[in-house]
C-alpha atoms as a PDB file:
ATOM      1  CA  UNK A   1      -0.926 103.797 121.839  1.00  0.00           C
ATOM      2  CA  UNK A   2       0.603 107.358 121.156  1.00  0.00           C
ATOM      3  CA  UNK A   3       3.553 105.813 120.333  1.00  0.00           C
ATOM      4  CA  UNK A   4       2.129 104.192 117.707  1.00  0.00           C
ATOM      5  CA  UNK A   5      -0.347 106.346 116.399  1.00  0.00           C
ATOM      6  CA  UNK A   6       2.134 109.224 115.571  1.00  0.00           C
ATOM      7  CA  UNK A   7       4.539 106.835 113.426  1.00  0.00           C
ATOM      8  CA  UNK A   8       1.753 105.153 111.398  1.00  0.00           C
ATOM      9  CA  UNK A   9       0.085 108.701 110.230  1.00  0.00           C
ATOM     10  CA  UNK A  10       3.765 109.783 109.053  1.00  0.00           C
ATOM     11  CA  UNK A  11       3.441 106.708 107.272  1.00  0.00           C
ATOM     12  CA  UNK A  12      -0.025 107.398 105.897  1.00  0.00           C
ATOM     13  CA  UNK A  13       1.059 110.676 104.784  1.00  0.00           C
ATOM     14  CA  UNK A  14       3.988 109.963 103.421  1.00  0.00           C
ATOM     15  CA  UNK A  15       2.042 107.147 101.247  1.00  0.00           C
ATOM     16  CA  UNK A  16      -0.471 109.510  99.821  1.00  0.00           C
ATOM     17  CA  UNK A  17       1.750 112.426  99.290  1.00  0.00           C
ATOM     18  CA  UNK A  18       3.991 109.840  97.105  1.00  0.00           C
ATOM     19  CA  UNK A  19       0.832 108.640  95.664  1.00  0.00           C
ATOM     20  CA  UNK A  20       0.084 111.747  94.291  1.00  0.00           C
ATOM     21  CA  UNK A  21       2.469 112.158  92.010  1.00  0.00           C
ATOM     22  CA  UNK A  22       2.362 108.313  90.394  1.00  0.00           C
ATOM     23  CA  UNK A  23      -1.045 109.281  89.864  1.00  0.00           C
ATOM     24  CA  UNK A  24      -0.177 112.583  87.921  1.00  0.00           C
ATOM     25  CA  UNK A  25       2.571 110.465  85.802  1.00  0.00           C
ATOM     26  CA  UNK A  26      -0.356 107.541  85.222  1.00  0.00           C
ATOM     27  CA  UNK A  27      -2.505 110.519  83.707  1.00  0.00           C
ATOM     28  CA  UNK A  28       0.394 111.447  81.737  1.00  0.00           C
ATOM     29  CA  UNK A  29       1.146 108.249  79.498  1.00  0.00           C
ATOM     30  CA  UNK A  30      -0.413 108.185  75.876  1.00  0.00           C
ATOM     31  CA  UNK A  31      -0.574 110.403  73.090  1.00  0.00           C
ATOM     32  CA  UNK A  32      -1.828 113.728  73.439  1.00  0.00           C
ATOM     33  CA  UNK A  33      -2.434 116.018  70.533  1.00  0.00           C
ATOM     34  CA  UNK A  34      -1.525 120.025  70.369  1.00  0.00           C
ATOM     35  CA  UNK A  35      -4.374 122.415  69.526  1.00  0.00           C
ATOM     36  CA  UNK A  36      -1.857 123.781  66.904  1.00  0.00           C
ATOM     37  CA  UNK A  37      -0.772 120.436  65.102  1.00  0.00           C
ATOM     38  CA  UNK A  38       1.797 118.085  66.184  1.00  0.00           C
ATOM     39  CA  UNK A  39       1.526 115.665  69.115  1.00  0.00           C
ATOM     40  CA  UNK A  40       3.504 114.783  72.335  1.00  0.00           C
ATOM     41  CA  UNK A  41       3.699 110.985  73.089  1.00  0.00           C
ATOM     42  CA  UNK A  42       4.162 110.468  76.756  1.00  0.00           C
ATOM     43  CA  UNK A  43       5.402 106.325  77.323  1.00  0.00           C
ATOM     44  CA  UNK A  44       5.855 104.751  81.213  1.00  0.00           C
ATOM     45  CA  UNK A  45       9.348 104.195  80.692  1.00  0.00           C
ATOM     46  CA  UNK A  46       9.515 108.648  81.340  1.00  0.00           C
ATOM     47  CA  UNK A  47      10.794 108.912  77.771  1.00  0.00           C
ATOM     48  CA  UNK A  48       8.464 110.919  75.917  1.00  0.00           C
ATOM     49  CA  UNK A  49       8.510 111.865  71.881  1.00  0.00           C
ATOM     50  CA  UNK A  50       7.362 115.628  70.397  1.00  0.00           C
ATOM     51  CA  UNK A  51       6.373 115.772  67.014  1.00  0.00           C
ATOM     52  CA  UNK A  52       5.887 119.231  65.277  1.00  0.00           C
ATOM     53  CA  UNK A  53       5.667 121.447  68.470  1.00  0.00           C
ATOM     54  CA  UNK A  54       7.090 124.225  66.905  1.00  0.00           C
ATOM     55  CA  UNK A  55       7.694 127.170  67.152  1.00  0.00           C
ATOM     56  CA  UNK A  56       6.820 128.194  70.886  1.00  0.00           C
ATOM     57  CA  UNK A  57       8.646 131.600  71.157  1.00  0.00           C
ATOM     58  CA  UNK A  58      12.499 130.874  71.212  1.00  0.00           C
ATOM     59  CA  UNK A  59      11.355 127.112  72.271  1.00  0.00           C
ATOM     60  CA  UNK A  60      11.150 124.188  69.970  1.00  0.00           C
ATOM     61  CA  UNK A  61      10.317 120.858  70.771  1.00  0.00           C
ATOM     62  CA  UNK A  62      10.544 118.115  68.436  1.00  0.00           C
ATOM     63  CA  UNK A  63      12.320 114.914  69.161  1.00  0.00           C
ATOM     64  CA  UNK A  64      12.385 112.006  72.019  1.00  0.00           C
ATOM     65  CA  UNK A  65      13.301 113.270  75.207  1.00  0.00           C
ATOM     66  CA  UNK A  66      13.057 112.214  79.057  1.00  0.00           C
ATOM     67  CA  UNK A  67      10.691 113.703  81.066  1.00  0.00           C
ATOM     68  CA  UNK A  68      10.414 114.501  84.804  1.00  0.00           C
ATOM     69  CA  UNK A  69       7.328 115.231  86.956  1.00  0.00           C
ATOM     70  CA  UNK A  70       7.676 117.572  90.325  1.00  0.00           C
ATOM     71  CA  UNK A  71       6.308 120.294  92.311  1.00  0.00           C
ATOM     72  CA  UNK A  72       3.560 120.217  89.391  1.00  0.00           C
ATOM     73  CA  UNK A  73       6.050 120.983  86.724  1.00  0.00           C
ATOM     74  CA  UNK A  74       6.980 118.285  83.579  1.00  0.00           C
ATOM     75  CA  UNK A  75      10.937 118.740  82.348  1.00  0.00           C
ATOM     76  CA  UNK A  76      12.072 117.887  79.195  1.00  0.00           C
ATOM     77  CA  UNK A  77      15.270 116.976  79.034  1.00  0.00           C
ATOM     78  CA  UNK A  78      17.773 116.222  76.054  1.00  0.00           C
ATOM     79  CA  UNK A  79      21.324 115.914  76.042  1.00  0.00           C
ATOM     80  CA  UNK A  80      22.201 116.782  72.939  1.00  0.00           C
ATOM     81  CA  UNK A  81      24.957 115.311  70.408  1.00  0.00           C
ATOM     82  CA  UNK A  82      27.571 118.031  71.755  1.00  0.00           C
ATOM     83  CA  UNK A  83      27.394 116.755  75.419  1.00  0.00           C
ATOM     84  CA  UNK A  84      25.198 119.940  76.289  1.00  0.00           C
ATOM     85  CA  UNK A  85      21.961 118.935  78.154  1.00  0.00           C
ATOM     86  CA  UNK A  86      18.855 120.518  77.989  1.00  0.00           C
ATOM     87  CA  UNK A  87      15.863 121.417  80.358  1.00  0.00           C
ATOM     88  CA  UNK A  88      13.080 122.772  79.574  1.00  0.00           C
ATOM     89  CA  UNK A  89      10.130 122.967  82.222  1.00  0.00           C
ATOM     90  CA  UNK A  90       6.590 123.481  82.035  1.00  0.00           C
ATOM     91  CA  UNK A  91       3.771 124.392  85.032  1.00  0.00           C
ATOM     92  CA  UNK A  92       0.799 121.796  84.308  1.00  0.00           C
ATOM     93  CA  UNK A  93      -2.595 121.261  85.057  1.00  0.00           C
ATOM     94  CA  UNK A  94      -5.491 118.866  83.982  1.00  0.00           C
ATOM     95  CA  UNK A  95      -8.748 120.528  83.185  1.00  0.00           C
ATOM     96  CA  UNK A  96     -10.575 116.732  82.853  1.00  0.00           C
ATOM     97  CA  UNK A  97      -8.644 113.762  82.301  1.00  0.00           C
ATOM     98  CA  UNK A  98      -8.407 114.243  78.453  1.00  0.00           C
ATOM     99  CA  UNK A  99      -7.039 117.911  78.542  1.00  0.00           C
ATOM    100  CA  UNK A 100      -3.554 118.925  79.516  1.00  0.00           C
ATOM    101  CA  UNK A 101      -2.226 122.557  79.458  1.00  0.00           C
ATOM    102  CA  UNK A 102       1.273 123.140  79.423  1.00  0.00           C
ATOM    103  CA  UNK A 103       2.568 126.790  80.140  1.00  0.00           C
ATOM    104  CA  UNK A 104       5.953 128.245  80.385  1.00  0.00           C
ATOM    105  CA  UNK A 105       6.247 132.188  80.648  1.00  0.00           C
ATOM    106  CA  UNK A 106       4.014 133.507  77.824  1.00  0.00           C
ATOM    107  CA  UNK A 107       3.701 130.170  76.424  1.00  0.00           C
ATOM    108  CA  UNK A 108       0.798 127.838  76.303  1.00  0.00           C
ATOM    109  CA  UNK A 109      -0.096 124.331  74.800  1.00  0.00           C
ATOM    110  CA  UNK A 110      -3.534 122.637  74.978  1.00  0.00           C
ATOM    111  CA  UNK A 111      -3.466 119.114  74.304  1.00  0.00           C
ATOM    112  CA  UNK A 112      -6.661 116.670  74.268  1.00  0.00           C
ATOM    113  CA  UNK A 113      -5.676 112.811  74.759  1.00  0.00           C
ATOM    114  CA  UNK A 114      -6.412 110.771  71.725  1.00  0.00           C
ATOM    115  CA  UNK A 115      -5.205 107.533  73.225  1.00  0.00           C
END
């Protein structure tokens, strides 16, 4: 019974920590709008499109990119016409399920789902 019982709570574990993380990318998807104007459109398919985030600091963010989820961080990334990619990562967190803040250094968005 040991023999069994160690195996199948690996399993179990692994399952929920995986789990995790398609449920953070589920709460992702859908349109989110930016307390400052602009929106960020987040789609299944881990493309996502930025309208009129700008300017964050030295960062701005308008166009479709791809976007990772990991180690509760979201990467944009673009590779841009000259071959050069770019990454840009964010720490997140969900205050309820209709409020996403992004933060970066001594940046911040707040975004509120609108669909």
């Amino acid at each position: 019974m040991k023999k069994i019982a160690l195996p199948l709570i690996l399993v179990i574990l692994v399952c929920l920590s995986f789990s995790g993380c398609l449920g953070d990318k589920s709460k992702f998807v859908g349109t989110w709008q930016y307390s400052e104007g602009g929106s960020i459109t987040f789609y299944d398919n881990n493309s996502v499109s930025i309208t009129n985030i700008r300017p964050l600091g030295v960062i701005q963010l308008d166009g479709v990119f791809t976007y990772s989820i990991a180690n509760n961080n979201v990467t944009f990334t673009s590779s841009g016409s000259s071959g050069v990619s770019v990454n840009i990562a964010f720490a997140y967190s969900f205050t309820n399920d209709n409020t996403l803040v992004l933060t970066r250094s001594d940046i911040s968005l707040t975004l509120v789902k609108t669909s």
